[in-house]
N, C-alpha and C. Protein backbone atom coordinates (compact mmCIF):
# COMPACT_ATOMS: atom_id res chain seq x y z
N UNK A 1 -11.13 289.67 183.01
CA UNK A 1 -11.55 289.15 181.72
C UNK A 1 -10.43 288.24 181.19
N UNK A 2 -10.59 287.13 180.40
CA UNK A 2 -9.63 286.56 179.90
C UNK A 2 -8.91 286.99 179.08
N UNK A 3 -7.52 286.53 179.20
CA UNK A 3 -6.84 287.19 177.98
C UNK A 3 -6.84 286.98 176.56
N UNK A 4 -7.85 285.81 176.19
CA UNK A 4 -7.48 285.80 175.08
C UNK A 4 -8.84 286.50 174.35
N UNK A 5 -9.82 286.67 174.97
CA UNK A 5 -11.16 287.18 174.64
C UNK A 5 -10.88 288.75 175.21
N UNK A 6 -10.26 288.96 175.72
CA UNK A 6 -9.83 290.25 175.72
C UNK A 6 -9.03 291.55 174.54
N UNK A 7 -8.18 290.52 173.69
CA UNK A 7 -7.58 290.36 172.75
C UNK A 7 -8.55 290.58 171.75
N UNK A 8 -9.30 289.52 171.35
CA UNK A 8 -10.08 289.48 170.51
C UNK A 8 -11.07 290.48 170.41
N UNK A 9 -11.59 291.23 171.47
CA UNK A 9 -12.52 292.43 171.69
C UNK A 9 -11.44 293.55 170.75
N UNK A 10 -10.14 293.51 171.57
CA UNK A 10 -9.09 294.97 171.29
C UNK A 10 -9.38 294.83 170.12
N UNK A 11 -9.07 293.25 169.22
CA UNK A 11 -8.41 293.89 168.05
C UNK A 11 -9.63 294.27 166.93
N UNK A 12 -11.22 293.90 167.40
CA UNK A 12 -12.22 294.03 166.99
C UNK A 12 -12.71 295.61 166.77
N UNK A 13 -12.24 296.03 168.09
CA UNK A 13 -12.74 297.56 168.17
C UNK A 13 -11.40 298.58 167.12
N UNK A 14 -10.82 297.62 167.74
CA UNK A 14 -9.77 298.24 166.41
C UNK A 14 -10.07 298.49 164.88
N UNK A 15 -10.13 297.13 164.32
CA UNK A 15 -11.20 297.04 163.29
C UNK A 15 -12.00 297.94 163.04
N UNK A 16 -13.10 298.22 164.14
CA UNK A 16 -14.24 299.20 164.02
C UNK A 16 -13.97 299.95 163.95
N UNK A 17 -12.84 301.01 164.41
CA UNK A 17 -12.42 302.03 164.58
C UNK A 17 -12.25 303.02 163.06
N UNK A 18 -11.13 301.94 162.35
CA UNK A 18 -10.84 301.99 161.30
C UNK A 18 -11.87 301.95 160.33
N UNK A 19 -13.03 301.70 160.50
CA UNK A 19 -14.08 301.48 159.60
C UNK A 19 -14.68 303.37 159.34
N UNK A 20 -14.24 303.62 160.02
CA UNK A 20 -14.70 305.50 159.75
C UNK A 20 -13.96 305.92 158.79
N UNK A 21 -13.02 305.72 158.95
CA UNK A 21 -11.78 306.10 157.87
C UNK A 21 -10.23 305.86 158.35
N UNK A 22 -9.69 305.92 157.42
CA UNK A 22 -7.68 305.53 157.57
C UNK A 22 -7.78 306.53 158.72
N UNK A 23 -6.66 306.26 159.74
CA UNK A 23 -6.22 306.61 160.68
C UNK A 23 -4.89 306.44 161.20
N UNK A 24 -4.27 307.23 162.41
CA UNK A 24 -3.02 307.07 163.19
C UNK A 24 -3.09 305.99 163.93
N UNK A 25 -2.50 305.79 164.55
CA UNK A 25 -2.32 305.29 165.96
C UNK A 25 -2.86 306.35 167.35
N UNK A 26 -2.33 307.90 167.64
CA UNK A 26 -2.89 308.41 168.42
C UNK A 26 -4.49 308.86 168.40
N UNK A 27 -4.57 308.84 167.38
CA UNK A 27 -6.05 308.91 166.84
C UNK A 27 -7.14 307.82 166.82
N UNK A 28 -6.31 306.48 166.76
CA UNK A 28 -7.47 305.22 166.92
C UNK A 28 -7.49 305.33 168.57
N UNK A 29 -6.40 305.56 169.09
CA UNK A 29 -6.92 305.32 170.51
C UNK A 29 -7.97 306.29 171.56
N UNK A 30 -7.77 307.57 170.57
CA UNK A 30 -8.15 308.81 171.18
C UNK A 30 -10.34 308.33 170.67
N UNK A 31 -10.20 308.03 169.75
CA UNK A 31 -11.54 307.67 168.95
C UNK A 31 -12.20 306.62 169.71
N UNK A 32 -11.28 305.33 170.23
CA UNK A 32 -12.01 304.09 170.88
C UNK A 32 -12.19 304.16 172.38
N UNK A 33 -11.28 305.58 172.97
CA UNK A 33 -10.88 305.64 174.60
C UNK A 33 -12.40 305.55 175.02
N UNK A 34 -13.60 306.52 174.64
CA UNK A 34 -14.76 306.31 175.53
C UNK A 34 -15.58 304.84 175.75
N UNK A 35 -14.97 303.34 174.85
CA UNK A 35 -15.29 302.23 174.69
C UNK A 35 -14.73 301.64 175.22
N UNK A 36 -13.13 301.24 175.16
CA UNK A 36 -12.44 300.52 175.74
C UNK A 36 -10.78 301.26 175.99
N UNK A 37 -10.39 300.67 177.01
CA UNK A 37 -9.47 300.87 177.32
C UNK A 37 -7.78 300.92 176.80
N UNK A 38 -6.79 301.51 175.80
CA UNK A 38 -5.66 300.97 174.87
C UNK A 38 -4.76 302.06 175.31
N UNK A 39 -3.42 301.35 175.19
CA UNK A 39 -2.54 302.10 175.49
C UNK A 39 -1.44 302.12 174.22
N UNK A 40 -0.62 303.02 174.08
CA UNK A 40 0.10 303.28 172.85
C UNK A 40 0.99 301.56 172.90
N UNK A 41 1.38 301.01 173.48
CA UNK A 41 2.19 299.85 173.78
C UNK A 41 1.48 298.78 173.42
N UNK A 42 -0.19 298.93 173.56
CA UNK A 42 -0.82 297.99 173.43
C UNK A 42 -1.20 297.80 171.84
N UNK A 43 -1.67 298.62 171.86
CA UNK A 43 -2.43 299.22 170.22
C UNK A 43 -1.14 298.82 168.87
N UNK A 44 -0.19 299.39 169.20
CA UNK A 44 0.91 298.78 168.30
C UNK A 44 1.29 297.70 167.58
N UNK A 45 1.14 296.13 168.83
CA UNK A 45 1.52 295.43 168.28
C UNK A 45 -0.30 294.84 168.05
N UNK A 46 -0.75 295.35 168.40
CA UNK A 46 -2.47 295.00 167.79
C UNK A 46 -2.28 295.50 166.10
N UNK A 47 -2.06 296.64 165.65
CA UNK A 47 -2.15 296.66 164.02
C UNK A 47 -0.75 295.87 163.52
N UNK A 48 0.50 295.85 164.25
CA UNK A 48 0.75 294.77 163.32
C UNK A 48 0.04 293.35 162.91
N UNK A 49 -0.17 292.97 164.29
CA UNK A 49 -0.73 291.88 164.06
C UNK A 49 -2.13 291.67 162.93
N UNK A 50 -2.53 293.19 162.66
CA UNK A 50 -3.70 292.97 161.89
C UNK A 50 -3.34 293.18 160.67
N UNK A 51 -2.25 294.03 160.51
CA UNK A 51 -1.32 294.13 159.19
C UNK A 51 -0.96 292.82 158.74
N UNK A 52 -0.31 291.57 159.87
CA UNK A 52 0.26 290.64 159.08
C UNK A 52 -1.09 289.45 158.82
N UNK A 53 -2.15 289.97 159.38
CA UNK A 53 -3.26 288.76 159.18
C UNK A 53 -3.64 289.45 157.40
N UNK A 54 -3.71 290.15 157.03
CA UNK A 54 -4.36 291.26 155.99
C UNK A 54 -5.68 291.85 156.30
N UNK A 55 -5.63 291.97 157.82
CA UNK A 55 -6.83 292.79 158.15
C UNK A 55 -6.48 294.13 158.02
N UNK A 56 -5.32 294.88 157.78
CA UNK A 56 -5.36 296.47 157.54
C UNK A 56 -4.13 296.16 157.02
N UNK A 57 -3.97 297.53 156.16
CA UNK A 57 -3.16 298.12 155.35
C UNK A 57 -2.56 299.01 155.72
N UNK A 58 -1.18 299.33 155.25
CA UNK A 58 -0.63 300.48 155.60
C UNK A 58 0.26 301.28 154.79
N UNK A 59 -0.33 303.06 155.15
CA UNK A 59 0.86 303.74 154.42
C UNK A 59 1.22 304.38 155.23
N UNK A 60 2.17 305.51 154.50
CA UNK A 60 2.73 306.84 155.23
C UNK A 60 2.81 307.93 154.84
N UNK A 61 2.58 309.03 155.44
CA UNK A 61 2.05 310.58 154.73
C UNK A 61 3.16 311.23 155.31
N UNK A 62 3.34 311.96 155.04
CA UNK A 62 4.36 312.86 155.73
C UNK A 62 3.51 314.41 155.95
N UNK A 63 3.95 314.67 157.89
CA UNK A 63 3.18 315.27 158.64
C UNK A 63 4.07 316.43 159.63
N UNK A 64 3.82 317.15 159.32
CA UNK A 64 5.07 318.32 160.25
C UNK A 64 6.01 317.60 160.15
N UNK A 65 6.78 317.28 159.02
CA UNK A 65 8.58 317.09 158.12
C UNK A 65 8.63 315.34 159.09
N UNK A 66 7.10 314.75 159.47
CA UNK A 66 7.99 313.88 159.72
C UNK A 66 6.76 312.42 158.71
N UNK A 67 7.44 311.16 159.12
CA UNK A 67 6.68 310.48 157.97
C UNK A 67 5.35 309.55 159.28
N UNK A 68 4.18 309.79 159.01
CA UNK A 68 3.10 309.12 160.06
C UNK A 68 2.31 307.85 159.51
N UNK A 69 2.23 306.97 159.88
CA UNK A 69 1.76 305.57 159.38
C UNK A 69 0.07 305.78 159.47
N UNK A 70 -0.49 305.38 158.40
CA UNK A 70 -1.58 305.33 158.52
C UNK A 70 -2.01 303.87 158.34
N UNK A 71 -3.43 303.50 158.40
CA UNK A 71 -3.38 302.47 158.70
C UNK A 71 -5.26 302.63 158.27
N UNK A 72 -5.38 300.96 157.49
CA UNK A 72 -6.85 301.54 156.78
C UNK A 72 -7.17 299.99 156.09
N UNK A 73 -8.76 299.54 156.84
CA UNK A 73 -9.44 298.32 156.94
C UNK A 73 -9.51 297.94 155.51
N UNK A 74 -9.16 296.80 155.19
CA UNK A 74 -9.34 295.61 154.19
C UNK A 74 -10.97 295.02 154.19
N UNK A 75 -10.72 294.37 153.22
CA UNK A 75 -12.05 294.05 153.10
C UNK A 75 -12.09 292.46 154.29
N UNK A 76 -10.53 291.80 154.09
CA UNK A 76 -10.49 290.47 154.88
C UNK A 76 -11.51 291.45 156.26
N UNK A 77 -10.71 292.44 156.84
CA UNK A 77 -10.69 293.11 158.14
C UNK A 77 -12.15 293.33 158.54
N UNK A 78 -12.85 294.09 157.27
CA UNK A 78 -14.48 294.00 157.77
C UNK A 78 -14.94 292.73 157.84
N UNK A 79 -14.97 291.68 157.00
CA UNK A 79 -15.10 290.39 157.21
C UNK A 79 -14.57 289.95 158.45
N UNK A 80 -13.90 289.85 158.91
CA UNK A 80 -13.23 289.79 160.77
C UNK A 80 -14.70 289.93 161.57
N UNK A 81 -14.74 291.45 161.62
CA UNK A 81 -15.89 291.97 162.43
C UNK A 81 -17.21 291.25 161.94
N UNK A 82 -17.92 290.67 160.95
CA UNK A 82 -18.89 290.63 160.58
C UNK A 82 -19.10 289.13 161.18
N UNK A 83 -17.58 288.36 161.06
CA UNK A 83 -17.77 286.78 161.68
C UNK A 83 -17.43 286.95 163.28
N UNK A 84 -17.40 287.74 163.92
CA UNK A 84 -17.03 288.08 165.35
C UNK A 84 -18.59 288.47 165.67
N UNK A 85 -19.03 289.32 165.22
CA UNK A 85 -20.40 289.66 165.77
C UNK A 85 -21.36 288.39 165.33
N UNK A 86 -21.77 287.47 164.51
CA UNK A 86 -21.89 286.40 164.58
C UNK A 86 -21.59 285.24 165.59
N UNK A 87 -20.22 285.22 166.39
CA UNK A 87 -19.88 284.30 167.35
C UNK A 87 -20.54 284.65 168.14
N UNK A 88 -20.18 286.44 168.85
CA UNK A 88 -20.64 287.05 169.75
C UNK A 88 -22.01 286.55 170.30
N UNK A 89 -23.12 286.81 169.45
CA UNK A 89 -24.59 286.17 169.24
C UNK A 89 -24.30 284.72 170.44
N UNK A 90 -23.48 284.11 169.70
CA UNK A 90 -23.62 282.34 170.62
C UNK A 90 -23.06 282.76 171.85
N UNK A 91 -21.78 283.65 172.11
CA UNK A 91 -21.35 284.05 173.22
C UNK A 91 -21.97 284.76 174.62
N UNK A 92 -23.78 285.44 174.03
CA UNK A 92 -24.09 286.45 174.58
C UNK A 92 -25.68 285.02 174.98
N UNK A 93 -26.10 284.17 174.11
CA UNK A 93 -26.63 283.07 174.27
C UNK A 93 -26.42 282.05 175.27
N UNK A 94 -24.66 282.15 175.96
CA UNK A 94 -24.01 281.51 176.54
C UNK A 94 -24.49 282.07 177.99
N UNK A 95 -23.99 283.10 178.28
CA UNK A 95 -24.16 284.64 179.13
C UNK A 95 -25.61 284.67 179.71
N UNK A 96 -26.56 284.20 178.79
CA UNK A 96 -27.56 284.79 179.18
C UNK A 96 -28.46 283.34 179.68
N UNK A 97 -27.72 282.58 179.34
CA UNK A 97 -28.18 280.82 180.21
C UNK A 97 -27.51 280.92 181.58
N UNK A 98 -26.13 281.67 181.77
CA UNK A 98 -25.62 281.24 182.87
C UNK A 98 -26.21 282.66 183.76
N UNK A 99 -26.27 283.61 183.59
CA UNK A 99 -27.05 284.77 184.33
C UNK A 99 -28.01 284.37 185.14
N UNK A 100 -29.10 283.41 183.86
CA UNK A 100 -30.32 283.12 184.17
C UNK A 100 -30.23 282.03 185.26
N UNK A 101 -29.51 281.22 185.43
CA UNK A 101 -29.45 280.11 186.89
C UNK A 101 -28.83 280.96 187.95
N UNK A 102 -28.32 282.36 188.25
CA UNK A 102 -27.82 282.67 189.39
C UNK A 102 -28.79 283.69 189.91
N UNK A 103 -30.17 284.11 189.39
CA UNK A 103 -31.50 284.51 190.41
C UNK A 103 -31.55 283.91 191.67
C-alpha cells in the first residue's frame, strides 16, 4: 500500500477510535488491532501529529502513582473523518473503474 494513503487510513482510524471516548495509547491500539494494524512506535507520533493539526486534545490523569496521557477528538478531528469518507467515495469510484477493466 502506499505510504502516504497508508498514513492517511492510520490516522483516520485513529480518529475513529477516539470517537467512543478519551483514551490511552495502549488502549487505542488494543481497540483498532482487529481493523488495522499499529504499533506503540507508530501510533505515537500519529497523535502528535493529530495533536499539532487540532485534531485531538490532550490531558493527563494520574494512574497507579503514575501520570497517563489521554487523548480525546475535537470537533476539527470529527470533521477530518467526515471529509475523508467523502474523498474515500471518489477513491472507491476510482477502484471500482479499474477492477472493472481487469475481468
Amino acid at each position: 500500500m502506499d505510504a502516504q494513503l497508508r498514513r492517511g487510513i492510520l490516522d483516520i482510524s485513529v480518529l475513529r477510535a477516539l470517537t467512543e471516548g478519551d483514551s490511552y495509547g495502549y488502549k487505542i491500539i488494543k481497540d483498532i488491532s482487529p481493523f488495522v494494524t499499529l504499533s506503540e512506535s507508530t501510533l505515537y507520533p500519529i497523535l502528535k501529529r493529530l495533536e499539532s493539526t487540532g485534531a485531538v486534545e490532550v490531558y493527563t490523569v494520574e494512574h497507579s502513582g503514575r501520570l497517563r496521557k489521554y487523548y480525546t477528538i475535537t470537533v476539527k478531528g470529527r470533521e477530518r473523518i467526515q471529509d475523508f469518507l467523502r474523498e474515500w467515495e471518489d477513491v472507491m469510484k476510482a477502484y471500482q473503474y479499474i477492477k472493472g477493466d481487469l475481468k
